[in-house]
N, C-alpha and C. Protein backbone atom coordinates (compact mmCIF):
# COMPACT_ATOMS: atom_id res chain seq x y z
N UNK A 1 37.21 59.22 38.95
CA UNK A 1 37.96 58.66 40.07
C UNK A 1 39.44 59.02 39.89
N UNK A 2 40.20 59.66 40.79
CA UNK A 2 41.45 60.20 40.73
C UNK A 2 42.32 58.61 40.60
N UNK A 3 43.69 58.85 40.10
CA UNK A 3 44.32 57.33 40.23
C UNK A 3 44.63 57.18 41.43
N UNK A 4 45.09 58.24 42.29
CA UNK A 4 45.80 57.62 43.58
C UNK A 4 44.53 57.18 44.57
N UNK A 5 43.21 57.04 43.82
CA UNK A 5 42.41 56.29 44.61
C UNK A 5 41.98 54.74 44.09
N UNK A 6 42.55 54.55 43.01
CA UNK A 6 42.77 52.84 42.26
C UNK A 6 43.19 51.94 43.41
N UNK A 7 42.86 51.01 43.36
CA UNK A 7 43.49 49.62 43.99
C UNK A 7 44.54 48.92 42.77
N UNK A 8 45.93 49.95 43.00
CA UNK A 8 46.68 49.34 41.46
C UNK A 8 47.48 47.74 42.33
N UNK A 9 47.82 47.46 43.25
CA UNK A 9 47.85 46.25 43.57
C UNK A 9 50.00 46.36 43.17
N UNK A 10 50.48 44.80 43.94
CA UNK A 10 52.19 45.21 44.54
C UNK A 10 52.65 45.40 43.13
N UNK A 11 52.45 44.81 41.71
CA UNK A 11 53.32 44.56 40.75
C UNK A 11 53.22 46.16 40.06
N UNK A 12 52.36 46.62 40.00
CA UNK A 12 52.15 47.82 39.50
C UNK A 12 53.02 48.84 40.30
N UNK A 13 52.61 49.17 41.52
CA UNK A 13 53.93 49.77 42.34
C UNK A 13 55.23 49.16 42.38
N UNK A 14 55.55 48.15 41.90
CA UNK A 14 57.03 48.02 41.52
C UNK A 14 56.87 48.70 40.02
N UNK A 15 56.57 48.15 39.51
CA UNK A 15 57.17 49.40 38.07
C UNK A 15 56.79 50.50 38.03
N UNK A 16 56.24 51.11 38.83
CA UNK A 16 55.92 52.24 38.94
C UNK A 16 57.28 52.96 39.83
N UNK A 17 57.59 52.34 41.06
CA UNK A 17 58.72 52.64 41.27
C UNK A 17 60.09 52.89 40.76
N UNK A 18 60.33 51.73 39.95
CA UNK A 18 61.90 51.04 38.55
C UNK A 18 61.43 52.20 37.53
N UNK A 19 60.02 52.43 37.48
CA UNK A 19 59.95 53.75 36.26
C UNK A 19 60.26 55.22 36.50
N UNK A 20 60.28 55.51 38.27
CA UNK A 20 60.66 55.93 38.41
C UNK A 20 62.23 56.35 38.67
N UNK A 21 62.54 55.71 38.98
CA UNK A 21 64.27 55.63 38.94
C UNK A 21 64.98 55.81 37.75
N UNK A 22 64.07 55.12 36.82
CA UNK A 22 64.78 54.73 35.58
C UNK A 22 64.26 56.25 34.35
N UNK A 23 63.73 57.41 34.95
CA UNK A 23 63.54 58.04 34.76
C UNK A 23 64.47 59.27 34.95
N UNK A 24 64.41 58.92 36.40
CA UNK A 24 65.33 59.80 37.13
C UNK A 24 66.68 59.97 36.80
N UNK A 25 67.34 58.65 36.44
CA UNK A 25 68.65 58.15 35.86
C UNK A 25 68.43 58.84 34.59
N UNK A 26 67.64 58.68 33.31
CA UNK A 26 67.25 59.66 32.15
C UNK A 26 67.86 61.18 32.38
N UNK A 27 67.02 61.69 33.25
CA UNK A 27 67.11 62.88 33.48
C UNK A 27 68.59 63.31 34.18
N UNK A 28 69.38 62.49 34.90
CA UNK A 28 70.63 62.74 35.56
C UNK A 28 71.53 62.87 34.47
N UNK A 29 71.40 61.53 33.80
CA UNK A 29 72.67 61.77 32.40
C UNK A 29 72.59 62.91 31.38
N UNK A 30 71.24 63.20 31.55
CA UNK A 30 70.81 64.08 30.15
C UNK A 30 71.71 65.66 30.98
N UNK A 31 71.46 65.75 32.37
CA UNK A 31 71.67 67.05 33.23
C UNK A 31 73.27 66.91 32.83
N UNK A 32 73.73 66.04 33.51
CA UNK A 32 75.80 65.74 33.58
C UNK A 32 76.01 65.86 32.13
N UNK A 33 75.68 65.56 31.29
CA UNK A 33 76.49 65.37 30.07
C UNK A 33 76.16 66.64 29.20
N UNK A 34 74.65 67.16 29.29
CA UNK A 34 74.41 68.11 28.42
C UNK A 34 74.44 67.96 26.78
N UNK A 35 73.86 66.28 26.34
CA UNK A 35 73.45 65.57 25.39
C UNK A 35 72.66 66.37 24.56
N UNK A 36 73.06 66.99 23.60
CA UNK A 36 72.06 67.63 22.22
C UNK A 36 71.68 68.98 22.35
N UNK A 37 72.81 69.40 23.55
CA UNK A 37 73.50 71.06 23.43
C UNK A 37 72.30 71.57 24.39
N UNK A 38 71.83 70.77 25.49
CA UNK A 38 71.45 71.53 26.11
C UNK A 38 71.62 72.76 26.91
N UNK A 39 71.10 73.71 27.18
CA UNK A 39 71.54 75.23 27.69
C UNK A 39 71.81 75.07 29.56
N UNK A 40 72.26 75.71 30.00
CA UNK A 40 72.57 75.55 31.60
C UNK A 40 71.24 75.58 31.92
N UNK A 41 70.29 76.12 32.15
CA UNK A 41 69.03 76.02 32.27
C UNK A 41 68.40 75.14 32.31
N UNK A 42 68.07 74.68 31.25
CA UNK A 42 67.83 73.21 31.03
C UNK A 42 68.41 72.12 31.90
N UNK A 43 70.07 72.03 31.58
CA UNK A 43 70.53 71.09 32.47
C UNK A 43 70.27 71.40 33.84
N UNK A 44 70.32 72.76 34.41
CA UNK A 44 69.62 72.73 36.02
C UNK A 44 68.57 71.86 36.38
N UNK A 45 67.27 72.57 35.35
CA UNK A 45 65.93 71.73 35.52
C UNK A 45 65.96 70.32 35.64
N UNK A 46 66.39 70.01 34.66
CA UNK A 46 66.67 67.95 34.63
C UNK A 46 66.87 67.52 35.63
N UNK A 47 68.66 68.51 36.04
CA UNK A 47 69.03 67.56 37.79
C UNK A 47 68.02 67.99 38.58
N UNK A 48 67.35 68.70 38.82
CA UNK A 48 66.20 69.13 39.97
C UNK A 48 65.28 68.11 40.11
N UNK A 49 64.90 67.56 38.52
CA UNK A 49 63.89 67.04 38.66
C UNK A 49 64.22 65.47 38.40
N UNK A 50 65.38 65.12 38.13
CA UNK A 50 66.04 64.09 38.76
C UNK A 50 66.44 63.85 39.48
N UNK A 51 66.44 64.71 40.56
CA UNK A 51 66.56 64.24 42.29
C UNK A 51 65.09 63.94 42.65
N UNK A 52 64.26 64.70 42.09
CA UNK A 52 62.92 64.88 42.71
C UNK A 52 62.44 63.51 42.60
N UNK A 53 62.80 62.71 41.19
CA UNK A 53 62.22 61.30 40.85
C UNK A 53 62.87 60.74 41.65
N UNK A 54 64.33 60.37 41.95
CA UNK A 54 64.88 59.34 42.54
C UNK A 54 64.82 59.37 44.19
N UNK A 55 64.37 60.96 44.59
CA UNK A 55 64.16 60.63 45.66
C UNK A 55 62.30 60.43 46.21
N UNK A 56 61.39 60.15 45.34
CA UNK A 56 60.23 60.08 45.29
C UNK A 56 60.35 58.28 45.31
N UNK A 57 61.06 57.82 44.00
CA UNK A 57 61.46 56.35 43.74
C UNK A 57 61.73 55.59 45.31
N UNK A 58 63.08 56.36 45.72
CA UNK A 58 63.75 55.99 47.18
C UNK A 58 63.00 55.79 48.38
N UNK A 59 62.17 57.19 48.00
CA UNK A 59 61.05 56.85 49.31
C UNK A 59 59.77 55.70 49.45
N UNK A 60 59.57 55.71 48.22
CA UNK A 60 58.58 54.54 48.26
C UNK A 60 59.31 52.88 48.17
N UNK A 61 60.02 52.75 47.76
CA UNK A 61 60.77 51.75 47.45
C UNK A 61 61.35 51.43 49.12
N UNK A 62 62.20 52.44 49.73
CA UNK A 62 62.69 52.13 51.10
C UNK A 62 62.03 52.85 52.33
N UNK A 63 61.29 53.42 52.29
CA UNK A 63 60.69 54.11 53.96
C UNK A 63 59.20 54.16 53.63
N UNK A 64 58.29 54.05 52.47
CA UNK A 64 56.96 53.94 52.60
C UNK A 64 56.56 52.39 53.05
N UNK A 65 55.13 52.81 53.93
CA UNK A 65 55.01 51.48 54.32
C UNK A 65 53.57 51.07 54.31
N UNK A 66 53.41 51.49 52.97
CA UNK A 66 51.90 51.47 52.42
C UNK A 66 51.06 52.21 52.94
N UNK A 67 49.86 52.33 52.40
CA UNK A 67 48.58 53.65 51.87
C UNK A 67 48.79 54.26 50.56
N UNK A 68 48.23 55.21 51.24
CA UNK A 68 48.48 55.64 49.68
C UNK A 68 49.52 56.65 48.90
N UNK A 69 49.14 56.41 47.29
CA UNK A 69 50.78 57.49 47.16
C UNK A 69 50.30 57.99 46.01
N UNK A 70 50.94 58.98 45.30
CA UNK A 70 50.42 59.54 43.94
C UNK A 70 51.30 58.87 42.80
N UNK A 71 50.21 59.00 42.01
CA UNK A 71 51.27 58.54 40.47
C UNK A 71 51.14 59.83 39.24
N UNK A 72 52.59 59.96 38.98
CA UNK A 72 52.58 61.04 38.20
C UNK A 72 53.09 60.13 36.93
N UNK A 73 51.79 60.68 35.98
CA UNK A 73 52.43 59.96 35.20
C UNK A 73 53.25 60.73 34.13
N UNK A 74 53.47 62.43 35.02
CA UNK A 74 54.46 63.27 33.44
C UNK A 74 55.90 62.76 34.47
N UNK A 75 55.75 62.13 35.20
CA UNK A 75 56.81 61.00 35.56
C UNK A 75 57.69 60.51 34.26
N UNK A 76 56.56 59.81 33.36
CA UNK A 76 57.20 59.17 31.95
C UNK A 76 57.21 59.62 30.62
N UNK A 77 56.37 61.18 30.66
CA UNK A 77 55.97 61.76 29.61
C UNK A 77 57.52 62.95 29.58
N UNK A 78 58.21 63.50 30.50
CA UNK A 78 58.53 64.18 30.54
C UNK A 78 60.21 63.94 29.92
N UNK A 79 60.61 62.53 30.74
CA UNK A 79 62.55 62.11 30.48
C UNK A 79 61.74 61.53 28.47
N UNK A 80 61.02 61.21 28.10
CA UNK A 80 60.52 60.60 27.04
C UNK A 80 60.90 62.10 26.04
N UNK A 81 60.11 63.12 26.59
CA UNK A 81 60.38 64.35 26.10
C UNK A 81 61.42 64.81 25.87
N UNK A 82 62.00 65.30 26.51
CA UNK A 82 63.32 65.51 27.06
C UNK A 82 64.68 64.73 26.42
N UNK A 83 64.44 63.25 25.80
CA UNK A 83 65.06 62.43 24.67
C UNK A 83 64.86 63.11 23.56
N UNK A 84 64.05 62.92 23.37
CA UNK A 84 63.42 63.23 21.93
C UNK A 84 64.40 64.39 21.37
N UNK A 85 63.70 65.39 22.35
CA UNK A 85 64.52 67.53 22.14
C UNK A 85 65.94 67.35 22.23
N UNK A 86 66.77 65.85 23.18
CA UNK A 86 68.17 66.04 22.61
C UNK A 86 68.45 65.47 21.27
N UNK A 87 67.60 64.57 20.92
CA UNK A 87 68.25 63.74 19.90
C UNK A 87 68.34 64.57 18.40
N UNK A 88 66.94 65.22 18.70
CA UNK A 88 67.00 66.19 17.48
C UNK A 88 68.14 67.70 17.68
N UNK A 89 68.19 67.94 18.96
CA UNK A 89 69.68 68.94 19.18
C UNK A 89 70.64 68.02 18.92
N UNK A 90 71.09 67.19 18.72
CA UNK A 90 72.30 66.14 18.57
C UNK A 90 72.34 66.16 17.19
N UNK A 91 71.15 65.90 16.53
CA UNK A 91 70.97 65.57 14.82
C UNK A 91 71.51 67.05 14.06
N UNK A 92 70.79 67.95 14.67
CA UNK A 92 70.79 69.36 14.32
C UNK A 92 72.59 69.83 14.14
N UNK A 93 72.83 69.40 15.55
CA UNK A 93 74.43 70.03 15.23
C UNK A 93 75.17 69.01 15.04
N UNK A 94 75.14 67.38 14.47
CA UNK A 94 75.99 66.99 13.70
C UNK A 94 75.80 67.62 12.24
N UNK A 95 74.26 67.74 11.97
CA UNK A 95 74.51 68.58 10.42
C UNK A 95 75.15 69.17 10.17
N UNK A 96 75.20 70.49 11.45
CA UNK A 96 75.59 71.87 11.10
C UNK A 96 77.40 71.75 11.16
N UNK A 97 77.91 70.20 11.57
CA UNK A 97 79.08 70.50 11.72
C UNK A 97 79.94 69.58 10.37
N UNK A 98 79.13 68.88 9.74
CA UNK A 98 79.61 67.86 8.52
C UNK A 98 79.88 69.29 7.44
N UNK A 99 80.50 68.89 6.67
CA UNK A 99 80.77 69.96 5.44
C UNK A 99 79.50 69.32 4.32
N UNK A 100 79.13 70.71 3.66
CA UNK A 100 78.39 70.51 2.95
C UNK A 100 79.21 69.31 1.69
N UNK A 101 78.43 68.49 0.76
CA UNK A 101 79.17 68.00 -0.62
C UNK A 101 79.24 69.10 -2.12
């Protein structure tokens, strides 16, 4: 059974929505700031696909008016990802910039 054929019921589509946003927001700061040396590339992709969430979020949240809708869930797999690969680019080049002892 595909999910977007579940009966996930209102509380679930609210966090499904806030997860989306709050995703989207992930992916915006990670794009603007370029957190853990990301490459222009990269930061393109992020904002792309942090418009794509917040305006997926926007639409369901303000102009859908129920039926049905899809749930992605590399929705949460992806800004989760995407942390991770800066934190270790962040770790990586504070090493590389401390002086050895």
């Amino acid at each position: 059974m595909p999910l977007a054929a579940l009966d996930l019921g209102d509380n679930t589509f609210l966090v499904y929505v806030g997860a989306l946003a709050v995703s989207g927001l992930i992916l915006a700061v990670l794009a603007l700031t370029g957190f853990g040396g990301a490459g222009v590339g990269s930061r393109i992709i992020s904002g792309l696909v942090a418009l794509a969430f917040l305006g997926y979020a926007g639409y369901l949240a303000f102009i859908f008016e129920g039926g049905e809708y899809r749930l992605f869930l590399y929705a949460f797999i992806v800004p989760a990802l995407l942390l991770f690969r800066a934190f270790q680019g962040w770790r990586a080049k504070k090493s590389a910039t401390q002086p050895s002892a």
